[in-house]
Protein backbone atom coordinates (compact mmCIF):
# COMPACT_ATOMS: atom_id res chain seq x y z
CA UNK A 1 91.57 96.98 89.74
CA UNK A 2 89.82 100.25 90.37
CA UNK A 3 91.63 102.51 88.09
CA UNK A 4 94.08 102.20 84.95
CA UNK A 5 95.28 105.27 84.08
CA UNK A 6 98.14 107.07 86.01
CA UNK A 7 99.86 110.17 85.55
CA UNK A 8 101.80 108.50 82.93
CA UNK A 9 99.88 105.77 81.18
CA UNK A 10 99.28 102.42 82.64
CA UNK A 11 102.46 101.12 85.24
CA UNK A 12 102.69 98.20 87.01
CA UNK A 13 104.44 95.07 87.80
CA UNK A 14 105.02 93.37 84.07
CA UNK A 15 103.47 89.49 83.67
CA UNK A 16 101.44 90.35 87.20
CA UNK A 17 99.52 93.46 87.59
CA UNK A 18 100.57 94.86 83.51
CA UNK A 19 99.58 91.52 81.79
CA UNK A 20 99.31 90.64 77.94
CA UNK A 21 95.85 90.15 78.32
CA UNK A 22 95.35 93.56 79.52
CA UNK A 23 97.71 94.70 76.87
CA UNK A 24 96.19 93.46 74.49
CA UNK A 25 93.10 95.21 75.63
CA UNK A 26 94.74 98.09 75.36
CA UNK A 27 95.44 97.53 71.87
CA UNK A 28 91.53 96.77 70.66
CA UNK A 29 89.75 99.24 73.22
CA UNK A 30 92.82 102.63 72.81
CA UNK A 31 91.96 101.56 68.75
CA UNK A 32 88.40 101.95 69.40
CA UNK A 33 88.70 104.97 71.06
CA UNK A 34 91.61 106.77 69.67
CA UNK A 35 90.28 105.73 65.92
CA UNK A 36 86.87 106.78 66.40
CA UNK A 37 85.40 102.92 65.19
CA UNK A 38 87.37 102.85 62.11
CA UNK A 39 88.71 99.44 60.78
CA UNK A 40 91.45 101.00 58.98
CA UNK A 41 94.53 103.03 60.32
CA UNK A 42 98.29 102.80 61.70
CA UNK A 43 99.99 102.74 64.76
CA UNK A 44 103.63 102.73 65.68
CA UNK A 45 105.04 101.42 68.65
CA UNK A 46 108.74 101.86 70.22
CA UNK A 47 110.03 100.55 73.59
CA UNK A 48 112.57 100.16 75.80
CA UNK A 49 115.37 98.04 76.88
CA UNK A 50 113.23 95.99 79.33
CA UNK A 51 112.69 91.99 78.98
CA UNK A 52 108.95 92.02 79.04
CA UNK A 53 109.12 94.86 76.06
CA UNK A 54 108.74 91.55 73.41
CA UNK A 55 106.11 90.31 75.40
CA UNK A 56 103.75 93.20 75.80
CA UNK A 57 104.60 94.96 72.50
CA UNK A 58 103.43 91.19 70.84
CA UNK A 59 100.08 91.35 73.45
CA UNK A 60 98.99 94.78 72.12
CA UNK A 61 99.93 94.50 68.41
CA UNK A 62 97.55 91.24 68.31
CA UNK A 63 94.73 93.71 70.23
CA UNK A 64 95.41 96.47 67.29
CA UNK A 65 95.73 93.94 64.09
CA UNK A 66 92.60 92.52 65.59
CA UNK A 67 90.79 95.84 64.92
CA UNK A 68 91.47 96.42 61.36
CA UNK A 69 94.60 98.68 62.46
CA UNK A 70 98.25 98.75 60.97
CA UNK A 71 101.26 98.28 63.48
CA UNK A 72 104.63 100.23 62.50
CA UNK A 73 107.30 98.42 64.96
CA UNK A 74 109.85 101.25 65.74
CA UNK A 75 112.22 99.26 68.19
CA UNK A 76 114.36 100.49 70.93
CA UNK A 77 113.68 103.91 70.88
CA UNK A 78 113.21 106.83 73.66
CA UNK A 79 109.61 107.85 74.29
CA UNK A 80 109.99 111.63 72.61
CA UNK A 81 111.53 109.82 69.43
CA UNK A 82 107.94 107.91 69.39
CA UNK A 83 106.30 110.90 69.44
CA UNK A 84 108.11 112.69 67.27
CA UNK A 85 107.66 109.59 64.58
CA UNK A 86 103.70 109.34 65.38
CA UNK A 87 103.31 112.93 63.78
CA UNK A 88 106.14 112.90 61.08
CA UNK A 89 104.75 109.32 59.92
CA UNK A 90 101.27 110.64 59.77
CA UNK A 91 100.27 107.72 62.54
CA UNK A 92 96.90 107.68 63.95
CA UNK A 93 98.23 107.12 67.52
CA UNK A 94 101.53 106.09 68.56
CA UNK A 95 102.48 103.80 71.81
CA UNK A 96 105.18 104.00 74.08
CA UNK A 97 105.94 100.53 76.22
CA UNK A 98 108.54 101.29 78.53
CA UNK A 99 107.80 102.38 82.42
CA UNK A 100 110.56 105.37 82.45
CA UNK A 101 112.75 105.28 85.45
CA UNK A 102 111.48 102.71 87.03
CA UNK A 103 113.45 98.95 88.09
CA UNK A 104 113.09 96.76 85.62
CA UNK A 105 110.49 94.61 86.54
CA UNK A 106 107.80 97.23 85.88
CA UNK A 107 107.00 98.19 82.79
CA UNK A 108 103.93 100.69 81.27
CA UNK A 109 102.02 101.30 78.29
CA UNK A 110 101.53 104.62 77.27
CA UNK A 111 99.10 106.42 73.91
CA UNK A 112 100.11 109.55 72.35
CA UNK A 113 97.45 111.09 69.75
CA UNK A 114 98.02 111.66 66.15
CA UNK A 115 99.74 115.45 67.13
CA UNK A 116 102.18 113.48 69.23
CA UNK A 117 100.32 114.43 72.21
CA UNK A 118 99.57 112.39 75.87
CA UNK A 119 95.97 111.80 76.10
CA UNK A 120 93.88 114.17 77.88
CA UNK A 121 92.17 112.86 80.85
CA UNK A 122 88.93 112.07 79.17
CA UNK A 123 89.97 109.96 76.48
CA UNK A 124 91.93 107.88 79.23
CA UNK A 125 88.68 107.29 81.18
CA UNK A 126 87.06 106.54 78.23
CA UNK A 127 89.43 103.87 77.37
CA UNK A 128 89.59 102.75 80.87
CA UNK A 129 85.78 102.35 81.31
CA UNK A 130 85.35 100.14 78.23
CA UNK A 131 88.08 97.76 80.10
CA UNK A 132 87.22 97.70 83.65
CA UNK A 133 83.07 97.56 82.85
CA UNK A 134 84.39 94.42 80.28
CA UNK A 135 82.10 95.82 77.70
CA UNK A 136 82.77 94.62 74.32
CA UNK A 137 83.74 95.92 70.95
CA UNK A 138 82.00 93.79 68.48
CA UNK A 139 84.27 94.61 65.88
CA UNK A 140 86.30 91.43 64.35
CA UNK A 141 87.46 92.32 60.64
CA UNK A 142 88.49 89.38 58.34
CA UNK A 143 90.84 88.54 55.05
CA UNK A 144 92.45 91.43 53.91
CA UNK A 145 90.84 93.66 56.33
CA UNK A 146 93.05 92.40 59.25
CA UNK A 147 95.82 94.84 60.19
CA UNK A 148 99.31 94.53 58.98
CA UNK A 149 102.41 94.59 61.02
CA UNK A 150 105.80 96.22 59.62
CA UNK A 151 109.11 96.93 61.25
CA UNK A 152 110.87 100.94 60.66
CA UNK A 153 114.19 99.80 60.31
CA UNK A 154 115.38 103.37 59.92
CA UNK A 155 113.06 104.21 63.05
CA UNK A 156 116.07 105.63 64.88
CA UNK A 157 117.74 107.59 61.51
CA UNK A 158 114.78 109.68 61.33
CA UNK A 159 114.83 110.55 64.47
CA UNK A 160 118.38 111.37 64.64
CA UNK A 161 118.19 113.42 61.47
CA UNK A 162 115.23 115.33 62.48
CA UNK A 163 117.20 116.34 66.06
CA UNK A 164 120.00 117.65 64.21
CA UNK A 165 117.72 120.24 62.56
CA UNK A 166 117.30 121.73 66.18
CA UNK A 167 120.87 123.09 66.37
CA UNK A 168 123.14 125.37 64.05
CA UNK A 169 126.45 124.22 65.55
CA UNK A 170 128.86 121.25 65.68
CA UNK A 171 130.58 119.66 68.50
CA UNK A 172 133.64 119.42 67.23
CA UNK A 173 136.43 120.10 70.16
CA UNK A 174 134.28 118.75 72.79
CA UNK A 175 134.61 115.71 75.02
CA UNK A 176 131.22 114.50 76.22
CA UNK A 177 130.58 111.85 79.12
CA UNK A 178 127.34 109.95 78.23
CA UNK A 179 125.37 107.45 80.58
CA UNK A 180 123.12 105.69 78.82
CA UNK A 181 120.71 104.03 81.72
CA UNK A 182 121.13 100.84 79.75
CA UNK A 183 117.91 102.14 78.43
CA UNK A 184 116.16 103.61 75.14
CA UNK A 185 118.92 106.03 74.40
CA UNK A 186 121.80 103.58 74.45
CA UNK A 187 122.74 103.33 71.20
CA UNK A 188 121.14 106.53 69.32
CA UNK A 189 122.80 109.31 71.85
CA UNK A 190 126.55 108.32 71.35
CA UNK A 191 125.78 107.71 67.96
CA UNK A 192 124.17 111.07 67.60
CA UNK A 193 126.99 113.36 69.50
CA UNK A 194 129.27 111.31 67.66
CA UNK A 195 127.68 112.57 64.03
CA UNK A 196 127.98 115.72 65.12
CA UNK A 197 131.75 115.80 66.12
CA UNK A 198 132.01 115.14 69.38
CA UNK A 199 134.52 112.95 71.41
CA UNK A 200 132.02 110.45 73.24
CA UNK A 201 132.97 108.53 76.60
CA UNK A 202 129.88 106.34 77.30
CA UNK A 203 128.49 104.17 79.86
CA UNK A 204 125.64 101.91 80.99
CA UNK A 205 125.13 100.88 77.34
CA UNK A 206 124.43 97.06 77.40
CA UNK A 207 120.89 96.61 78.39
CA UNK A 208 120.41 92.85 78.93
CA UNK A 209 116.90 93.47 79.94
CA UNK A 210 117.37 93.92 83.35
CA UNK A 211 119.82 96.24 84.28
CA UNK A 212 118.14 99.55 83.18
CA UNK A 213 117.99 102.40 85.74
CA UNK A 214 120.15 100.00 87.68
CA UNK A 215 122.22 102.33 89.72
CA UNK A 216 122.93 104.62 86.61
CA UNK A 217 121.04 106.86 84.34
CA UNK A 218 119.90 110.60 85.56
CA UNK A 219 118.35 109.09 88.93
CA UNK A 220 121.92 108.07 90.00
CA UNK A 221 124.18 110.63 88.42
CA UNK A 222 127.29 109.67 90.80
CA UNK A 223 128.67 107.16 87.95
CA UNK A 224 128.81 110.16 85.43
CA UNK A 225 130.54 112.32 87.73
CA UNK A 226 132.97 109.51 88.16
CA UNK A 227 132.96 109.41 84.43
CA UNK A 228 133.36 113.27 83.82
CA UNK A 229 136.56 113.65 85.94
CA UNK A 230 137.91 110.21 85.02
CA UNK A 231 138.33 111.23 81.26
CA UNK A 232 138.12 115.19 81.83
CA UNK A 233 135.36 115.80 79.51
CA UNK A 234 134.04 118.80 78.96
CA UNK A 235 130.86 117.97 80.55
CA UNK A 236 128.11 114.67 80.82
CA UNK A 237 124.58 114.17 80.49
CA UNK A 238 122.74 111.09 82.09
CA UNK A 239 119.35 110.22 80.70
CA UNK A 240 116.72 107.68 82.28
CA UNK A 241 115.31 104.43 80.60
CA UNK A 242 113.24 106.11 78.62
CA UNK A 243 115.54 109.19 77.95
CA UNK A 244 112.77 111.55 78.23
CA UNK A 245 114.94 113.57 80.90
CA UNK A 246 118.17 114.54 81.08
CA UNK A 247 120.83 115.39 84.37
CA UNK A 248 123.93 116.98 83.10
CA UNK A 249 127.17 117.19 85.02
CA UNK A 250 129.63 120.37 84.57
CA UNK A 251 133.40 120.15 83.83
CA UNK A 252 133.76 120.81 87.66
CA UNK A 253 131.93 117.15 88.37
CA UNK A 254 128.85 119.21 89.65
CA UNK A 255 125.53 118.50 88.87
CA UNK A 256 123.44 120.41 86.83
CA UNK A 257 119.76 119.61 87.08
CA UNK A 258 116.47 120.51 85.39
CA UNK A 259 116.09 124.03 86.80
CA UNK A 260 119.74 124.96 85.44
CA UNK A 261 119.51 123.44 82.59
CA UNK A 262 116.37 125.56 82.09
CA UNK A 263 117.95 128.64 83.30
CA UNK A 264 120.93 128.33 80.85
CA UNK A 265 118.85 127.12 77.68
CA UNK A 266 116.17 130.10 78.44
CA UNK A 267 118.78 132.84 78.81
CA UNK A 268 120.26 131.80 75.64
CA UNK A 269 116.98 131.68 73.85
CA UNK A 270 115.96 134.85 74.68
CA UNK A 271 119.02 136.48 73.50
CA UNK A 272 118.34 135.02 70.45
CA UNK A 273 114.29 136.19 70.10
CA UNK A 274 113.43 132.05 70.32
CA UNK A 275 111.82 132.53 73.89
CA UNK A 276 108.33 132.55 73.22
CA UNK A 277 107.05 135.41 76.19
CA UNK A 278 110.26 135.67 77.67
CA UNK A 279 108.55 133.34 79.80
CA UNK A 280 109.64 129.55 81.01
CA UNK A 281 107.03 127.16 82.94
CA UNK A 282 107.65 125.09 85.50
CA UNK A 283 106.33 123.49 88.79
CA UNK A 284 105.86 124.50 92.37
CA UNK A 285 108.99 122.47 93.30
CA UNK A 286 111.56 124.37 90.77
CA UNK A 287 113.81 125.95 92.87
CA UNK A 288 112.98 129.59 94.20
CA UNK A 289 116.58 130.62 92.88
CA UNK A 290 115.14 129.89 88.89
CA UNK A 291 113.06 131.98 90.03
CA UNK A 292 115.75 134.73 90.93
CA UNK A 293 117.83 134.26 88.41
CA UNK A 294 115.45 134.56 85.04
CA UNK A 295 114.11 137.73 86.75
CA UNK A 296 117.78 139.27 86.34
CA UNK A 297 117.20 138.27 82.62
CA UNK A 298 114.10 140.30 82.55
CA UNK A 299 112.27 136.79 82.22
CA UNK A 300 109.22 135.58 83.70
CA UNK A 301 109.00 132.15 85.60
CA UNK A 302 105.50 130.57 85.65
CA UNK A 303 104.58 127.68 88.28
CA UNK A 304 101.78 125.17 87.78
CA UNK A 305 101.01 121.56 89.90
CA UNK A 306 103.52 118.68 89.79
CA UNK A 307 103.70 116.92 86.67
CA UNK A 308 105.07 117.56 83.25
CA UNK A 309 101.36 117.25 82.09
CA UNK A 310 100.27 120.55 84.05
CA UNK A 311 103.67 122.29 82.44
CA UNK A 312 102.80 121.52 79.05
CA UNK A 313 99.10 122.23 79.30
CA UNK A 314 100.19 125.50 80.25
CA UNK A 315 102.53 125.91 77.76
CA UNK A 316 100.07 124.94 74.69
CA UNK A 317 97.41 127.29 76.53
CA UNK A 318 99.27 130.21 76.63
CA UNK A 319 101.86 130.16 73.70
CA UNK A 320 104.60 129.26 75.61
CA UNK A 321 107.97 127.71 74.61
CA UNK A 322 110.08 126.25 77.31
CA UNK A 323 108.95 124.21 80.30
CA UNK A 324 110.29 121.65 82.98
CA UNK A 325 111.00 120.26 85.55
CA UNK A 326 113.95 120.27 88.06
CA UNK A 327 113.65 116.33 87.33
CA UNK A 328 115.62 117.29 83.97
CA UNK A 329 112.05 116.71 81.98
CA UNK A 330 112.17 119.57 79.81
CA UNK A 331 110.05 120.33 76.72
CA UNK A 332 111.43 122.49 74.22
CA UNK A 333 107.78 122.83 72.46
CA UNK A 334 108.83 124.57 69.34
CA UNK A 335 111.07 121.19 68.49
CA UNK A 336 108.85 118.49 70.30
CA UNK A 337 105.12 117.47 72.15
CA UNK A 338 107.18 115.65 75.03
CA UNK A 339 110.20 116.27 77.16
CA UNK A 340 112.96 114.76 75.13
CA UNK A 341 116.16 114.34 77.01
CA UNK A 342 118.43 114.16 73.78
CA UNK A 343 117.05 117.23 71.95
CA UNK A 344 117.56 118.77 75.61
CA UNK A 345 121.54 117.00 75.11
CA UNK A 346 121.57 119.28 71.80
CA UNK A 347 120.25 122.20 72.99
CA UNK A 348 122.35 122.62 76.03
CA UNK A 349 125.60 121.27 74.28
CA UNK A 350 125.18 124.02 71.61
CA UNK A 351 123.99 126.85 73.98
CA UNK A 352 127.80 125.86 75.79
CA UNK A 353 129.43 126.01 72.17
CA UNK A 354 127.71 128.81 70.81
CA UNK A 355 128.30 130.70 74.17
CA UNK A 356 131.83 130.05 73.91
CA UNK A 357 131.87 129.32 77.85
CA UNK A 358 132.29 126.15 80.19
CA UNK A 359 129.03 124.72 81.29
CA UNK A 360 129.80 125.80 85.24
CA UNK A 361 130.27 129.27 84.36
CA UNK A 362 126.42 128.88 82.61
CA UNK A 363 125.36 126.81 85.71
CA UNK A 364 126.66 129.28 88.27
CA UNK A 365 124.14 132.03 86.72
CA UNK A 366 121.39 130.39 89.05
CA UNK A 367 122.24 130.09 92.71
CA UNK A 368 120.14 126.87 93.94
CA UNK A 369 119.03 127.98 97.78
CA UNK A 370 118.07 125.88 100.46
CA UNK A 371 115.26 123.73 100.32
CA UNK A 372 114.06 122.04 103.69
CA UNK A 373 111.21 119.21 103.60
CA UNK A 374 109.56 118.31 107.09
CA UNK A 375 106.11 115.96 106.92
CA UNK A 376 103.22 116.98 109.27
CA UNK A 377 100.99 113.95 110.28
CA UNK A 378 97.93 114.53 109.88
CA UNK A 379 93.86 113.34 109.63
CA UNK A 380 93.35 112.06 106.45
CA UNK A 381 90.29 114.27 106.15
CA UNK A 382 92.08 117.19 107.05
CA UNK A 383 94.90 117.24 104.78
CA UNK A 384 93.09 120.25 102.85
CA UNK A 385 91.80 122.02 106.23
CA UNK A 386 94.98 123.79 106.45
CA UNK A 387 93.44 126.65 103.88
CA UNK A 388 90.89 127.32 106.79
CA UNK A 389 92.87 127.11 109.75
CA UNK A 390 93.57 131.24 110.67
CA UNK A 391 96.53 130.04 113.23
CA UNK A 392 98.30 127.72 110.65
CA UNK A 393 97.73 130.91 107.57
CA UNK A 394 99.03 133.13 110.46
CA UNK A 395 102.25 131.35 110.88
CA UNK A 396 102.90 130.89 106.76
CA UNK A 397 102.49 134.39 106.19
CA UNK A 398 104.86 135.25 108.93
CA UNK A 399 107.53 132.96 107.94
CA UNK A 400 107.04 135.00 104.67
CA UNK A 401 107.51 138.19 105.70
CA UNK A 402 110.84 136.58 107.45
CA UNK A 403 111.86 135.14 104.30
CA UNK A 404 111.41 138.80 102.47
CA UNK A 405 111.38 137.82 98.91
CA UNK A 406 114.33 135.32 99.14
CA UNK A 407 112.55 132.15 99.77
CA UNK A 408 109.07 130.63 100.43
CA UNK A 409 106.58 128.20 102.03
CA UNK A 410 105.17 125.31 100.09
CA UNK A 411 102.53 123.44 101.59
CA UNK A 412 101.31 119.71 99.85
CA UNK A 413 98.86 117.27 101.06
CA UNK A 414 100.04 114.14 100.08
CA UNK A 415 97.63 111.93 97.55
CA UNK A 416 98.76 109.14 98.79
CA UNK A 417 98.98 109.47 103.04
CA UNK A 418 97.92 111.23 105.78
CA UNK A 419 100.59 113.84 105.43
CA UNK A 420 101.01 117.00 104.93
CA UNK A 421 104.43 118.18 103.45
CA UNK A 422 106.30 121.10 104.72
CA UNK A 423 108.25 122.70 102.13
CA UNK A 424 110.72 125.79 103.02
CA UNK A 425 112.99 127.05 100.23
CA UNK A 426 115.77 130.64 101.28
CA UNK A 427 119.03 131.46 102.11
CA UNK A 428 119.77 130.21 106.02
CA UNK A 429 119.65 126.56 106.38
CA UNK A 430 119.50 126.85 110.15
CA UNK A 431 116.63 129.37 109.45
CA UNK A 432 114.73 127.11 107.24
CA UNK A 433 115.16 123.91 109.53
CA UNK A 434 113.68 125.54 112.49
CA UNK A 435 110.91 127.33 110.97
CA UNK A 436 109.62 124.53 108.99
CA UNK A 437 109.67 122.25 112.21
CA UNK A 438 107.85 124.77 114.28
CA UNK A 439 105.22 124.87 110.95
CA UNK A 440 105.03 121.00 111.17
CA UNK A 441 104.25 120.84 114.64
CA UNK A 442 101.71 123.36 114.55
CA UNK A 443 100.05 121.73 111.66
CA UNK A 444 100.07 118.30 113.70
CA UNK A 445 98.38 120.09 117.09
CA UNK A 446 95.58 121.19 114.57
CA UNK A 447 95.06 118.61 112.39
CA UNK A 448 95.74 115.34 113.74
């Protein structure tokens, strides 16, 4: 295995290619690391709904007891609830085992820091090169000095109680739609809305281990809609296993996805003074019409790389407080270190209460244009040599100048194939489709 670490902690097949031995690797080497040598210290753990959750949870609490190091069991439990617990219980690290939208025979092991934080890049490698270069940790503690292991039966109260503190509202009066994924946030999010007054419809709540993400959750929003119209709610929200994003779904059955969501919750802050720069980040694939419609707010819209990492790197660098993706993984950073699809629930339920409006009237304050997506085959070397190619820079900034200001060109080299992908975002569909095929095809006859 040449490399642990993804963009989201270590994924992979559980039992085959994410084994207990390996987690429980994790456990002594991300101690070693993370702890700095020392034999004492505590750790808390959540998961989610999946069948190997027992199994690896058991793998990596041996590796961490082994060290010296407490483990605080938290349960069933979405990922921004774990991180949210690692900083209010004072934990040195906290670990999230769950592999987020994935099927359900994958599952992934992931460290936040003792701020609540993913680990930076180095730290990972670190970690990683300890594993993969099997060098050892001579560290074996004994009696008393072995770790203990406790379960947080009130993991999930805490958490609940500390989102409520986020909003200065009720829901009483509202009907709310709620799929559940069968995942982390089964149980705590209708419990939660409930609490605050709200009439809850729910589905996809009885995880048996192998049905999360299973055709449900904010991947596969069509049940919700369903859902929405079936009982004439006010409006749904669909999280994934993990329930660190959130889809919602308007009164009118429409979706409402991460860029609206952003839109409407940014607006709102900013009338109140709570948006931090009058600025919200987000990636090069939010929609150019976010873009549009914060500007009419006299708001400012910056774009990093794909990846919620990049958004809230930029966020903690500049001071920022609202960042996302069109996913529906939005971090609200004065409230949480991680997108946190129930805190996002809260905020956007309350910005539709306090507003006094239904949530397609909010939605319909950001047009979503266009967005065409053609592949160019290409050399695998040359994926990058479109930067240098005058013809291929030409075209782009012609189909710019056509575009005027209402729409753009998006060019990504694939990490993974020999592709580059064609991205064309404006207002003619027609437009967009031939344009971005004539862009393909020139990128092919140049670098293939």
């Amino acid at each position: 295995m040449g490399k642990l670490f993804g963009t989201d902690g270590v994924r992979g097949i559980a039992n085959n290619e994410l084994t207990p031995e390996l987690a429980y690797q994790l456990g002594r080497i991300g101690a070693y690391v993370l702890l700095k040598g020392k034999i004492q210290g505590k750790v808390v753990i959540g998961k989610d709904t999946r069948i190997s959750g027992d199994l690896l949870e058991s793998a990596m609490t041996a590796g961490f007891l082994s060290m010296g190091i407490d483990v605080v069991s938290l349960g069933i439990l979405p990922t921004p609830a774990v991180a949210y617990l690692t900083r209010s219980l004072k934990a040195d690290c906290g670990v999230v085992i769950s592999a987020s939208h994935n099927p359900a025979e994958y599952n992934g092991i992931k460290f936040f820091n003792h701020q609540g934080y993913k680990l930076p890049d180095e730290t990972e490698e670190e970690i990683e090169d300890y594993i993969l270069q099997n060098k050892t940790v001579d560290i074996r503690p004994e009696g008393s000095a072995i770790g203990r292991y406790t379960i947080l039966e009130e993991a999930d109260r805490k958490y609940m109680d500390y989102l409520k503190t986020t909003i200065q509202c009720d829901f009483n009066g509202l009907k709310i739609a709620v799929d559940g994924a069968n995942g982390a946030a089964y149980q705590v999010a209708p419990q939660l809305l409930k609490e605050l007054g709200a009439e809850v419809h729910m589905i996809y709540d009885t995880p048996n281990g192998i049905n999360i993400n299973d055709h449900c959750g904010s991947t596969h929003p069509e049940a919700l809609q369903e859902l929405v119209q079936k009982t004439q709610a006010d409006l749904g929200v669909a999280f994934d296993g993990d329930a660190d994003r959130l889809i919602a779904v308007d009164e009118k059955y429409q979706i409402v996805d991460g860029d609206h969501i952003m839109n409407i919750c940014g607006v709102h802050l900013k009338k109140h003074n709570k948006l931090k720069k009058d600025t919200i980040v987000t990636t090069v694939m939010s929609n150019i019409g976010l873009d549009i419609a914060m500007k009419e707010e006299n708001c400012h819209v910056v774009k990093t790389k794909v990846g919620d990492r990049y958004v809230l790197e930029e966020m903690i660098d500049k001071g920022y407080s609202l960042g996302g993706e069109q996913s529906g993984h939005i971090i609200f950073l004065d409230y949480n270190t991680t997108g946190d699809g129930l805190l996002t629930a809260l905020q956007l339920i309350a910005t539709v209460k306090e507003e006094k409006k239904k949530l397609s009237e909010l939605a319909a304050m950001m047009t979503s244009y266009p967005q065409v997506l053609v592949n160019a085959k290409v050399k695998n070397e040359n994926k990058e040599a479109y930067l240098k190619d005058e013809a291929i820079m030409s075209e782009i900034n012609k189909i710019e100048d056509k575009l005027a200001g209402e729409g753009r060109v998006l060019i990504r080299p694939s990490g993974t194939e020999p592709l580059v992908r064609v991205m064309l975002e404006g207002k003619d569909q027609e437009q967009l489709n031939k344009l971005a095929s004539e862009l393909a095809r020139l990128i092919e006859s140049k670098l293939s």
